[in-house]
Protein backbone atom coordinates (compact mmCIF):
# COMPACT_ATOMS: atom_id res chain seq x y z
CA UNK A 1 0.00 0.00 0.00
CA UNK A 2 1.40 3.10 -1.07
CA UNK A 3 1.16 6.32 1.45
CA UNK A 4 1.05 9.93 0.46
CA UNK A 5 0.99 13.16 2.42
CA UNK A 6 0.32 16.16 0.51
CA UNK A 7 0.00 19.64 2.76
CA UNK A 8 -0.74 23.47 1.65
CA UNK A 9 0.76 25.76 3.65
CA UNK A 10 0.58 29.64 4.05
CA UNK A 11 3.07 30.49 7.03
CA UNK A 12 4.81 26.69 7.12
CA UNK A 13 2.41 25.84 10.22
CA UNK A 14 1.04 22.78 8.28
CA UNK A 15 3.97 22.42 6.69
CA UNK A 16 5.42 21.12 9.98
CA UNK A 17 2.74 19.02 10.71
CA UNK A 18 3.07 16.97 7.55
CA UNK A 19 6.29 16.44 8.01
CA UNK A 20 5.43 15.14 11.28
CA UNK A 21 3.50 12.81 10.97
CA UNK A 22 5.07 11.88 7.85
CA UNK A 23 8.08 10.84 10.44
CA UNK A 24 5.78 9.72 12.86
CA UNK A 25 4.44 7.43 10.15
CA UNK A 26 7.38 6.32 8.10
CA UNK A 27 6.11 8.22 4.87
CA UNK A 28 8.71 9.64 2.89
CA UNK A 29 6.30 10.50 -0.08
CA UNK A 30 5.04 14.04 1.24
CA UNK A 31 4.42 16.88 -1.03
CA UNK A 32 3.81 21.04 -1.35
CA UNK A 33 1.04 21.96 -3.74
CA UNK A 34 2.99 24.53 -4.31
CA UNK A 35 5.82 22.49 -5.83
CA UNK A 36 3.59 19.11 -6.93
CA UNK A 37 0.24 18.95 -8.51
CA UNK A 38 -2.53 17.31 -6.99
CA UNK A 39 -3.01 15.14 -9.81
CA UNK A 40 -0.11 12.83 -8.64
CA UNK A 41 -2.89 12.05 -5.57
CA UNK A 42 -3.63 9.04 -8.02
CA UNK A 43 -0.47 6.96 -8.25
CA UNK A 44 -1.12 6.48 -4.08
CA UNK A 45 -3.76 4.00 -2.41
CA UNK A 46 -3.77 6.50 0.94
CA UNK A 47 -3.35 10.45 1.19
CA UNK A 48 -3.44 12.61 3.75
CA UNK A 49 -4.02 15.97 3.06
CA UNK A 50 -2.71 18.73 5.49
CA UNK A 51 -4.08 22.01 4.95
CA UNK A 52 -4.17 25.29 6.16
CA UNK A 53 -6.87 27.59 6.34
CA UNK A 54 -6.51 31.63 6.61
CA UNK A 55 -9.37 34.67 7.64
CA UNK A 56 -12.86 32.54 8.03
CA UNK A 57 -11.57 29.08 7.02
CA UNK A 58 -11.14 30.12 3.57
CA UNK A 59 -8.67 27.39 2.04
CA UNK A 60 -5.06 28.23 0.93
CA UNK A 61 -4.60 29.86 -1.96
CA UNK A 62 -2.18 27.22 -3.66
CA UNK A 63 -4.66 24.26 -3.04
CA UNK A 64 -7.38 26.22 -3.92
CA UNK A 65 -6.14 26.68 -7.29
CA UNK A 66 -6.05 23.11 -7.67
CA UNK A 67 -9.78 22.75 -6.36
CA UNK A 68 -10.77 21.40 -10.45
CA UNK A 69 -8.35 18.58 -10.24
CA UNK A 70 -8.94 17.33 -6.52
CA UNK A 71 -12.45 16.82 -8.03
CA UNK A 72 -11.36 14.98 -11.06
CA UNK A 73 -9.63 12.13 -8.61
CA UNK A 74 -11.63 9.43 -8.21
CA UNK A 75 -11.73 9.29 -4.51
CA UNK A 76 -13.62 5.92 -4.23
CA UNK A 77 -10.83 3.56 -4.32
CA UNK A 78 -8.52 5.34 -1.43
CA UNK A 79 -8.24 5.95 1.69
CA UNK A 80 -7.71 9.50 3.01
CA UNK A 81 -7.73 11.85 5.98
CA UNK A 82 -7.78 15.73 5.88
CA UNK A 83 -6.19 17.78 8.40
CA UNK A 84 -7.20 21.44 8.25
C-alpha cells in the first residue's frame, strides 16, 4: 500500500505538521502543492491531506487553485484523511 501526504501551507504551520507525521508514520512520499500537482494524488492508495486555512476558514490559496483537479480524482478507491 502506497502512502502519500500532501499539505498546503501559508506560514509553514502545516507544513510542519506533515512532516510530522510523515516521520511519525514512516512516509517519505510528502508533497507542497505549491511544488507538486494534486493530480499525482492518483499513483497512491492513501493520502493525507494537510491544509491550512486563513481569515474565516477560507482554504489556501495554492490548493485552492487546484480545487478542479482534486475533483477529477476518483476518490472511491482510497483511503484518506484531511487535516485542516
Amino acid at each position: 500500500m502506497s502512502i502519500a501526504i500532501f499539505y498546503a501551507s501559508n506560514k509553514g504551520y502545516a507544513a510542519n505538521v506533515a512532516k510530522t507525521i510523515g516521520e511519525k508514520l514512516s512516509v517519505t512520499d510528502v508533497f507542497n502543492v505549491k511544488e507538486t500537482s494534486v493530480k499525482k494524488i492518483s499513483e497512491f492508495d492513501s493520502v493525507i491531506l494537510v491544509v491550512s486555512t486563513h481569515r474565516v476558514g477560507e482554504i489556501q490559496n495554492d490548493l485552492a487553485a487546484q480545487v478542479e483537479d482534486l475533483k477529477a480524482i476518483d476518490w472511491s478507491k482510497k483511503q484518506s484523511e484531511l487535516s485542516a
